[in-house]
PDB file of N, CA and C in Angstrom:
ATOM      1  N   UNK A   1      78.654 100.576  54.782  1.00  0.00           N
ATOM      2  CA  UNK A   1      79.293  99.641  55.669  1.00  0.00           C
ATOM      3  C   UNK A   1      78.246  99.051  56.608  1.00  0.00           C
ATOM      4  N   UNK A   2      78.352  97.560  56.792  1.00  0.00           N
ATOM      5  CA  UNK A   2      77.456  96.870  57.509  1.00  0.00           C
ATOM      6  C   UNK A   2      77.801  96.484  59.147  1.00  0.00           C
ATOM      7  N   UNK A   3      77.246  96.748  59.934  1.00  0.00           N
ATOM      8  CA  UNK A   3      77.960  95.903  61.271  1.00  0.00           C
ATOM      9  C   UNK A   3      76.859  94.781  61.297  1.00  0.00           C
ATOM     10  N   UNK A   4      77.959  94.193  61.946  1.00  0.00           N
ATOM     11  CA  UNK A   4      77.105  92.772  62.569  1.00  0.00           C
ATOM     12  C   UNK A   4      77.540  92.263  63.604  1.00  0.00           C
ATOM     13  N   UNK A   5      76.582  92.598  64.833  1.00  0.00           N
ATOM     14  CA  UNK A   5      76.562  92.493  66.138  1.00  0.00           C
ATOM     15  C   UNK A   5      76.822  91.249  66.883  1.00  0.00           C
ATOM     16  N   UNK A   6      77.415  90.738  67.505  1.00  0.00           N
ATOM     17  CA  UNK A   6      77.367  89.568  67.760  1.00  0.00           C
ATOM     18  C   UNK A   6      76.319  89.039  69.002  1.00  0.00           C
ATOM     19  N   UNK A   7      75.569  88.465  69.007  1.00  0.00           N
ATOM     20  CA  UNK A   7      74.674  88.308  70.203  1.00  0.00           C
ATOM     21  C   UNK A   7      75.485  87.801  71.132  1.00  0.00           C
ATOM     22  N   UNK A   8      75.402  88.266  72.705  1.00  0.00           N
ATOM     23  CA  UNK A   8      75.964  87.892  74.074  1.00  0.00           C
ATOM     24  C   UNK A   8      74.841  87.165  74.606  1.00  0.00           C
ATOM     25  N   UNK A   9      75.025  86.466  75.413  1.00  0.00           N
ATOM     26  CA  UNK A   9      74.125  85.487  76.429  1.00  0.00           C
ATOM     27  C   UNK A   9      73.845  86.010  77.663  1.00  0.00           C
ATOM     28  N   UNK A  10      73.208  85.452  78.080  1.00  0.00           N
ATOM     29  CA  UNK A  10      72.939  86.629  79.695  1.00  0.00           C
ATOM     30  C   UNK A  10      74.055  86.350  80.304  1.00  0.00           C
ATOM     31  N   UNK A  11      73.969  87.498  81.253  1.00  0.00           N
ATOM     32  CA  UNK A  11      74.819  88.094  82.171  1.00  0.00           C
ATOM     33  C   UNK A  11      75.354  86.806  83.207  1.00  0.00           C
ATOM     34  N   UNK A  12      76.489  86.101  83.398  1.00  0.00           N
ATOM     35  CA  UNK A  12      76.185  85.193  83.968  1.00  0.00           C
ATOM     36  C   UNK A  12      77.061  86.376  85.611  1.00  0.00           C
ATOM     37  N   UNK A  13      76.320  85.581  87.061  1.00  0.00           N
ATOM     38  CA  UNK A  13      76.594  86.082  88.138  1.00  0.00           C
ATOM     39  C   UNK A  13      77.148  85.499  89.314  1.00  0.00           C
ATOM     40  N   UNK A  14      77.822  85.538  89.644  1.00  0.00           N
ATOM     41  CA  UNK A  14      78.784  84.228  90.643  1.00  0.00           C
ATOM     42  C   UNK A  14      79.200  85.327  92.025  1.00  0.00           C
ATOM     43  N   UNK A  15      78.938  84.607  92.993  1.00  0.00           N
ATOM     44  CA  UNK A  15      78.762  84.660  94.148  1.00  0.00           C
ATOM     45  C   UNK A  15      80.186  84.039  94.886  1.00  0.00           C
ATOM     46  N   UNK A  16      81.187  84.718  95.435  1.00  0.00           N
ATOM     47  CA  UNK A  16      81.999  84.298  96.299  1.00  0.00           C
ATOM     48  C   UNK A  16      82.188  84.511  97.339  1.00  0.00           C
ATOM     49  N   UNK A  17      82.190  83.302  98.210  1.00  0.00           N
ATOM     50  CA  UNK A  17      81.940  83.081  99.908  1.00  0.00           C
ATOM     51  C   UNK A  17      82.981  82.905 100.815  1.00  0.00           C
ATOM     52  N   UNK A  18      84.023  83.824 101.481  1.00  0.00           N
ATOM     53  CA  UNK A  18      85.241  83.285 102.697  1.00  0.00           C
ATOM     54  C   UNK A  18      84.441  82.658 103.691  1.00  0.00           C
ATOM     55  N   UNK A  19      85.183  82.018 104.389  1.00  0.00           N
ATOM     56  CA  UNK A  19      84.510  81.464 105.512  1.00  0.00           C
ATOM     57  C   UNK A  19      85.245  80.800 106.358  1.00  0.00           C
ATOM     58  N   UNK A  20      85.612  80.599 107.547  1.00  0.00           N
ATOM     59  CA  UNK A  20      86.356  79.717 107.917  1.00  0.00           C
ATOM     60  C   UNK A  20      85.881  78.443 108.831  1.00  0.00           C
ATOM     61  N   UNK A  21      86.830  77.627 108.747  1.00  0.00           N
ATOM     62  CA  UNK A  21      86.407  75.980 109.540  1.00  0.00           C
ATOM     63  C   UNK A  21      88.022  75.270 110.056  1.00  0.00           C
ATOM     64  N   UNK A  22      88.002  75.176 111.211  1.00  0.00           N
ATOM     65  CA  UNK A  22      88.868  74.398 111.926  1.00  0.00           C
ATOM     66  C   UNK A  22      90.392  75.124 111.808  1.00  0.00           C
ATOM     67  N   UNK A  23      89.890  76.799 111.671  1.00  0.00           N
ATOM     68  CA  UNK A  23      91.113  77.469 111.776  1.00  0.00           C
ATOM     69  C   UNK A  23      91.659  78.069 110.314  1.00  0.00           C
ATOM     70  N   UNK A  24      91.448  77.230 109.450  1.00  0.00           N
ATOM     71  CA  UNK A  24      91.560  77.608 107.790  1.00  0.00           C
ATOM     72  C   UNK A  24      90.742  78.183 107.302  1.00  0.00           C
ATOM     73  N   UNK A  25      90.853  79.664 106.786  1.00  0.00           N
ATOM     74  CA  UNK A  25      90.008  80.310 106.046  1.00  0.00           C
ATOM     75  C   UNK A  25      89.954  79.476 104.731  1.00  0.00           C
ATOM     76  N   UNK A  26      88.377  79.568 103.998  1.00  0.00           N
ATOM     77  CA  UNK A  26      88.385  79.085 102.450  1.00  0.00           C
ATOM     78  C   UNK A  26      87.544  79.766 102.029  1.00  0.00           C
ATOM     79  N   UNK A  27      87.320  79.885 100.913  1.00  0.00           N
ATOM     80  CA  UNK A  27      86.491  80.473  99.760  1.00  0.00           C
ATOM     81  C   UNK A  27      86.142  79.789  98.517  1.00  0.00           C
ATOM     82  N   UNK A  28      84.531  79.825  98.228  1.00  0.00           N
ATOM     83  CA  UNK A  28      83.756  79.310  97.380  1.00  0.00           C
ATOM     84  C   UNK A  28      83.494  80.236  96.633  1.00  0.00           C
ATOM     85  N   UNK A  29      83.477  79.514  94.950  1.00  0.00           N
ATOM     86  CA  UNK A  29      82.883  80.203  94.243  1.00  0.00           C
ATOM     87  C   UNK A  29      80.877  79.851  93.396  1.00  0.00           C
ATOM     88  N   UNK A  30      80.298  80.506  94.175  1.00  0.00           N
ATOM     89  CA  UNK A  30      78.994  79.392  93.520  1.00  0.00           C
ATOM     90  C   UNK A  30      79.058  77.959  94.190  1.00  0.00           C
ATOM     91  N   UNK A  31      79.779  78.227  95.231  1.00  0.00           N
ATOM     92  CA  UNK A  31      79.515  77.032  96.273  1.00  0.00           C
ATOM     93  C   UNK A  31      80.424  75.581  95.696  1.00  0.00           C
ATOM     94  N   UNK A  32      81.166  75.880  94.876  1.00  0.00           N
ATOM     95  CA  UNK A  32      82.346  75.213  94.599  1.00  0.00           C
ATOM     96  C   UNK A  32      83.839  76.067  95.232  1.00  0.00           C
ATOM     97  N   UNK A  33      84.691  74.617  95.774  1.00  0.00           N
ATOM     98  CA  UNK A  33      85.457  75.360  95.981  1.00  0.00           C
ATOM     99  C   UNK A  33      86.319  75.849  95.342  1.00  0.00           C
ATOM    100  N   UNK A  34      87.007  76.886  95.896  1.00  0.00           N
ATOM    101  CA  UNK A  34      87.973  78.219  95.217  1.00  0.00           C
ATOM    102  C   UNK A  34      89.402  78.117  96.134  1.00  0.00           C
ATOM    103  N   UNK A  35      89.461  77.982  96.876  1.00  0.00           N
ATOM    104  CA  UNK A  35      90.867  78.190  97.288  1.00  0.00           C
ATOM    105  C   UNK A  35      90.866  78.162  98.959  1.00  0.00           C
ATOM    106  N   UNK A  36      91.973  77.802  99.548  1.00  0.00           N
ATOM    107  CA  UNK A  36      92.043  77.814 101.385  1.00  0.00           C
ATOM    108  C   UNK A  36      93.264  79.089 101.289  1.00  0.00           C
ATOM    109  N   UNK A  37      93.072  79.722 102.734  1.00  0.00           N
ATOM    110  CA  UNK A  37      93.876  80.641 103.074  1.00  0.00           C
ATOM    111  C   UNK A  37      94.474  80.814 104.815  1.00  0.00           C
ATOM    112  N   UNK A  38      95.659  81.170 104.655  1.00  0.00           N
ATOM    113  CA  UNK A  38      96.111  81.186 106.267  1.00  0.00           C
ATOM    114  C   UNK A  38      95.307  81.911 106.992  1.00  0.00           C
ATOM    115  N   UNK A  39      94.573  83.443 106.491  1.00  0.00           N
ATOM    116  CA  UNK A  39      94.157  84.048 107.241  1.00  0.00           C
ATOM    117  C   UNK A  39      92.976  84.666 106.536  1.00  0.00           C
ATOM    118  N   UNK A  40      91.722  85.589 107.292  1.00  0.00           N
ATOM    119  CA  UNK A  40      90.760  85.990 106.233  1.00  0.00           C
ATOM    120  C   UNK A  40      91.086  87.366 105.927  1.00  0.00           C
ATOM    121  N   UNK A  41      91.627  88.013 106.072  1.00  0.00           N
ATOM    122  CA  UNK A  41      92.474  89.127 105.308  1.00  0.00           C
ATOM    123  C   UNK A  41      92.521  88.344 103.527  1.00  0.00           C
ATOM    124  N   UNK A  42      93.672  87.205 103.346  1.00  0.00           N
ATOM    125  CA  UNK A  42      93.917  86.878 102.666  1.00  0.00           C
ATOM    126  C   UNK A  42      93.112  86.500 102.031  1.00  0.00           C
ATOM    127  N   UNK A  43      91.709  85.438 102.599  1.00  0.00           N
ATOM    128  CA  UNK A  43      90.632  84.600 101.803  1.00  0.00           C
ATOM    129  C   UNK A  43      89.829  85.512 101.138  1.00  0.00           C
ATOM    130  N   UNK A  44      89.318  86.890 101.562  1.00  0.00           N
ATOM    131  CA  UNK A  44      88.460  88.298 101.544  1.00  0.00           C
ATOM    132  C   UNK A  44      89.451  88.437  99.829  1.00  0.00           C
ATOM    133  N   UNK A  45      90.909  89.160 100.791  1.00  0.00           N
ATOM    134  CA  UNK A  45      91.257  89.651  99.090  1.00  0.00           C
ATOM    135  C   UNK A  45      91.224  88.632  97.697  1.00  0.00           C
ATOM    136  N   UNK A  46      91.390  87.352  98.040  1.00  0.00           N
ATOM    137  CA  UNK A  46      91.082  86.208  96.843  1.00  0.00           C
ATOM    138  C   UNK A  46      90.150  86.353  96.547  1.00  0.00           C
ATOM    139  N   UNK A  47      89.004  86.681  97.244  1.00  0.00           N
ATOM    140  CA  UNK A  47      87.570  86.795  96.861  1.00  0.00           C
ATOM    141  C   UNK A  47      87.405  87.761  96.135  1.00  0.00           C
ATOM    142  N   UNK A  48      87.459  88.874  96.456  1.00  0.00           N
ATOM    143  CA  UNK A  48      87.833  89.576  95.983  1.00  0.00           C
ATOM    144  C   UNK A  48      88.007  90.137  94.398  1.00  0.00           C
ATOM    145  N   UNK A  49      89.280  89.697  94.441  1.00  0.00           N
ATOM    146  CA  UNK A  49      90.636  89.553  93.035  1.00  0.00           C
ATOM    147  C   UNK A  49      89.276  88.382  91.808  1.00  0.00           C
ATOM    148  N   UNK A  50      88.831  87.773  92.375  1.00  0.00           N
ATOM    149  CA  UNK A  50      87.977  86.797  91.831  1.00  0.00           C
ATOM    150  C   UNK A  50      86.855  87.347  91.390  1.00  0.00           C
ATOM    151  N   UNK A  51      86.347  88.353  91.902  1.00  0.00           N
ATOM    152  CA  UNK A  51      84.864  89.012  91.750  1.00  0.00           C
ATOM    153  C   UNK A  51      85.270  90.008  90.902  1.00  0.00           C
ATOM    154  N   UNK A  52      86.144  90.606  91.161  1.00  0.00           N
ATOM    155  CA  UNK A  52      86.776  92.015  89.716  1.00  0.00           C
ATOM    156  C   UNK A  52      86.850  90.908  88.548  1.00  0.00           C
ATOM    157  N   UNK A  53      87.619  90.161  88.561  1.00  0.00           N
ATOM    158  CA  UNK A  53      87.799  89.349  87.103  1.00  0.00           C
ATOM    159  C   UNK A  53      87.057  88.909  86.747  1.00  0.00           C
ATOM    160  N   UNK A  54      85.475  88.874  87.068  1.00  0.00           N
ATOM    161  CA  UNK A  54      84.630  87.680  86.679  1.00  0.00           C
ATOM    162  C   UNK A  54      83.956  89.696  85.537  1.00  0.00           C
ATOM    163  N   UNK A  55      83.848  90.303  86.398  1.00  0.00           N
ATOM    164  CA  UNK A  55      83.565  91.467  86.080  1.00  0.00           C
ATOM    165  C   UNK A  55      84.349  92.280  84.807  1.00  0.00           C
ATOM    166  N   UNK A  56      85.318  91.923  84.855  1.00  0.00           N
ATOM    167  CA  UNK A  56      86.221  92.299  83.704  1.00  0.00           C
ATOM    168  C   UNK A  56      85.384  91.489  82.492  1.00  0.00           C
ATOM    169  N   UNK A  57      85.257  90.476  82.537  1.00  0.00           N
ATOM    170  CA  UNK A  57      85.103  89.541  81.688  1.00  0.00           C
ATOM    171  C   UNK A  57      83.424  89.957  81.170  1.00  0.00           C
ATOM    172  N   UNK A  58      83.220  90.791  82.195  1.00  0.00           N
ATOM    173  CA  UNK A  58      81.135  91.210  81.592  1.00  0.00           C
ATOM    174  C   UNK A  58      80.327  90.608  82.149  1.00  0.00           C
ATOM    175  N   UNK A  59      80.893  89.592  83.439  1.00  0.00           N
ATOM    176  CA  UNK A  59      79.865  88.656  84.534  1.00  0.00           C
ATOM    177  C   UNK A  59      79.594  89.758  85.732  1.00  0.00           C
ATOM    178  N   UNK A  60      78.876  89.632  86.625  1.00  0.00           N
ATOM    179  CA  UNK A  60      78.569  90.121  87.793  1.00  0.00           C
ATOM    180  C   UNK A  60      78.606  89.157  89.161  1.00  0.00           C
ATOM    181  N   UNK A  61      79.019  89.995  89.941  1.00  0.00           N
ATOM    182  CA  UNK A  61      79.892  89.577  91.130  1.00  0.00           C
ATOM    183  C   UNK A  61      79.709  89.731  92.398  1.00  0.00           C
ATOM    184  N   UNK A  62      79.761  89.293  93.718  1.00  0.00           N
ATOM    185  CA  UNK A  62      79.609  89.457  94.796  1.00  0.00           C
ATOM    186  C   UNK A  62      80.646  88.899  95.602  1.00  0.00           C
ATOM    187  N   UNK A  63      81.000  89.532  96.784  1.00  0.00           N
ATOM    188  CA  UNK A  63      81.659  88.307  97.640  1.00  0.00           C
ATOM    189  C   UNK A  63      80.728  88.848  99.349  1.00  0.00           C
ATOM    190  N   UNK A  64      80.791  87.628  99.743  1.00  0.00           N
ATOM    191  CA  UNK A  64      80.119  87.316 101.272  1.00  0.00           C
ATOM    192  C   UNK A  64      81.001  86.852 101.794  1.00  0.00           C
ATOM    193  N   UNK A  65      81.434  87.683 103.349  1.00  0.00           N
ATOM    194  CA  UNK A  65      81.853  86.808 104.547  1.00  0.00           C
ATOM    195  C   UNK A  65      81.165  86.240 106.073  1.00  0.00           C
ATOM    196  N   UNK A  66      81.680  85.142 106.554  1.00  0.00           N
ATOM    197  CA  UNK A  66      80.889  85.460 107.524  1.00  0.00           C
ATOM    198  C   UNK A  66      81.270  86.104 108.801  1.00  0.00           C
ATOM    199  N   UNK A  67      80.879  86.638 109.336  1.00  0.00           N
ATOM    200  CA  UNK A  67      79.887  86.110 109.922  1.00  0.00           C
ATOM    201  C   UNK A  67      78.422  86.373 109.200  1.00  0.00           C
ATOM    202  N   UNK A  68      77.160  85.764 109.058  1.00  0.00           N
ATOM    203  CA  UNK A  68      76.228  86.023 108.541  1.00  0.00           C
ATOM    204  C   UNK A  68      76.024  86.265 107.211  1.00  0.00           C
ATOM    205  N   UNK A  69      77.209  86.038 106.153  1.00  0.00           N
ATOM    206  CA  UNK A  69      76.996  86.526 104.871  1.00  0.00           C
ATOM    207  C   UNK A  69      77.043  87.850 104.500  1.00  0.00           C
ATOM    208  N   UNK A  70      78.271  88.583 105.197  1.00  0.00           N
ATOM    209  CA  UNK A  70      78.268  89.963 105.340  1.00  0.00           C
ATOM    210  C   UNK A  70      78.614  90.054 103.900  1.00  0.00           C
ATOM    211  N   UNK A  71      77.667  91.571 102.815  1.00  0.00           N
ATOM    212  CA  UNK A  71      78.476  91.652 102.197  1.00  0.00           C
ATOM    213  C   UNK A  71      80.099  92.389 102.128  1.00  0.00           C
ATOM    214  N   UNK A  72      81.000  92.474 101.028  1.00  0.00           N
ATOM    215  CA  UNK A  72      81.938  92.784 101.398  1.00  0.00           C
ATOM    216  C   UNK A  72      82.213  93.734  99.791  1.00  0.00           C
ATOM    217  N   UNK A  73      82.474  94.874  99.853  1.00  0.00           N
ATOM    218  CA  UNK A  73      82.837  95.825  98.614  1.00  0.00           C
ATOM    219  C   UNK A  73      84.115  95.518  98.004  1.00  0.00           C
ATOM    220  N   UNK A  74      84.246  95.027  97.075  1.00  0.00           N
ATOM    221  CA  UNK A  74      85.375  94.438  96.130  1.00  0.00           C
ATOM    222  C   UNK A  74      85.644  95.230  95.191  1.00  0.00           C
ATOM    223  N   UNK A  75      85.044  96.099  95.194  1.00  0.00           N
ATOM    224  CA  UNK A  75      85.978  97.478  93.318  1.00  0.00           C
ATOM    225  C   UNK A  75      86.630  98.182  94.421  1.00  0.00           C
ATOM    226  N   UNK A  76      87.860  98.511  93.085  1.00  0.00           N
ATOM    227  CA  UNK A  76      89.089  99.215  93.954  1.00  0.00           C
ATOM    228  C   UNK A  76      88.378 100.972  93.663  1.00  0.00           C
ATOM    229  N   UNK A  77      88.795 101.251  94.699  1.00  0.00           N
ATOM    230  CA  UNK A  77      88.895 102.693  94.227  1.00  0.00           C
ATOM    231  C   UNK A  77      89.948 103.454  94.195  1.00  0.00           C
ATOM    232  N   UNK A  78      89.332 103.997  92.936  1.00  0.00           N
ATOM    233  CA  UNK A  78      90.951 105.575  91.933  1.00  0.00           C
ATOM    234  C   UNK A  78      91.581 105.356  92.692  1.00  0.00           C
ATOM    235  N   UNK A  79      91.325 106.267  94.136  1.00  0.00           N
ATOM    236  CA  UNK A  79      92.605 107.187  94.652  1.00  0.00           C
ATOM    237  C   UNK A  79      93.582 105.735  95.518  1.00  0.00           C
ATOM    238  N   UNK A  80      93.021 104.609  95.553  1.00  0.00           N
ATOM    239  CA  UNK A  80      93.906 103.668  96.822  1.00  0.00           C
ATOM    240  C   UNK A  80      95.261 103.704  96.013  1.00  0.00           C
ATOM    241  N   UNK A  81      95.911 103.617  96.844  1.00  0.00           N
ATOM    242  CA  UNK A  81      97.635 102.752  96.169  1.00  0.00           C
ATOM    243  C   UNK A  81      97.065 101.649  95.521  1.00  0.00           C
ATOM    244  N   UNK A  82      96.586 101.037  96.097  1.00  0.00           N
ATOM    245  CA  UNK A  82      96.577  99.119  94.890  1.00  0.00           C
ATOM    246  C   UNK A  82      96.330  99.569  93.624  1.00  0.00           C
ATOM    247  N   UNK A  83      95.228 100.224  93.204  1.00  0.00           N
ATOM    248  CA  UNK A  83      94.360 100.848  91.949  1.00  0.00           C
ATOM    249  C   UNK A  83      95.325 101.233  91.673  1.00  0.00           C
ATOM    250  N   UNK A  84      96.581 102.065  91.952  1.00  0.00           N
ATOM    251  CA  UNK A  84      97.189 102.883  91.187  1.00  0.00           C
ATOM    252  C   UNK A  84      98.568 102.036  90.886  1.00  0.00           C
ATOM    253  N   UNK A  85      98.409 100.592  90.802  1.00  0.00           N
ATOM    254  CA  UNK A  85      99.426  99.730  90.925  1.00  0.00           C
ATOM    255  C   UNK A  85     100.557  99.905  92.279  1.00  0.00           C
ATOM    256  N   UNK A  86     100.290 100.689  92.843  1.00  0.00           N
ATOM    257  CA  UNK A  86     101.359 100.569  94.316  1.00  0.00           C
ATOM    258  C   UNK A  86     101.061  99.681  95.070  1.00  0.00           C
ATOM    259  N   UNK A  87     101.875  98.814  96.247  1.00  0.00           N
ATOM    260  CA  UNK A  87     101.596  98.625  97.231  1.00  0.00           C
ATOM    261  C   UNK A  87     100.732  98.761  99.071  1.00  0.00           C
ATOM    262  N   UNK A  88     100.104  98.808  99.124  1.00  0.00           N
ATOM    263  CA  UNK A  88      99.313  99.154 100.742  1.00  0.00           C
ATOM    264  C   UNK A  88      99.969  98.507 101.755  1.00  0.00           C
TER     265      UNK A  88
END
């Protein structure tokens, strides 16, 4: 029996940024925009939700807020309720 591997392309890596302006949180992806939010609770978890899926998919991920481009840790962990499909 033969396999035949399929070649992958590099790793592609995308960068997502909350931020807010004139009261509206928003978020970029790669410096395109991604989405506005009422609050940065909300813009953070879009970012977020955005950086796991790019990751699912075999890309690599970041998200930054500001102030300063803080980074911000986006994998869920085991033990939280969300991970375990519950509510927080």
């Amino acid at each position: 029996m033969r396999l035949n591997l399929i070649p992958r392309g590099p790793v592609r890596s995308y960068t997502f940024r909350a931020g807010e302006r004139s009261g509206v949180w928003f978020v970029t992806k790669n410096d395109a925009f991604y989405g506005d939010y009422l609050s940065r609770g909300q813009a953070i978890e879009a970012a977020c939700f955005g950086a796991r899926t790019v990751e699912a998919k075999g890309g690599s991920a970041r998200v930054l807020t500001s102030p300063g481009d803080t980074l911000v840790g986006h994998q869920l962990v085991a033990s939280s309720p969300r991970a375990a499909g519950g509510r927080s």
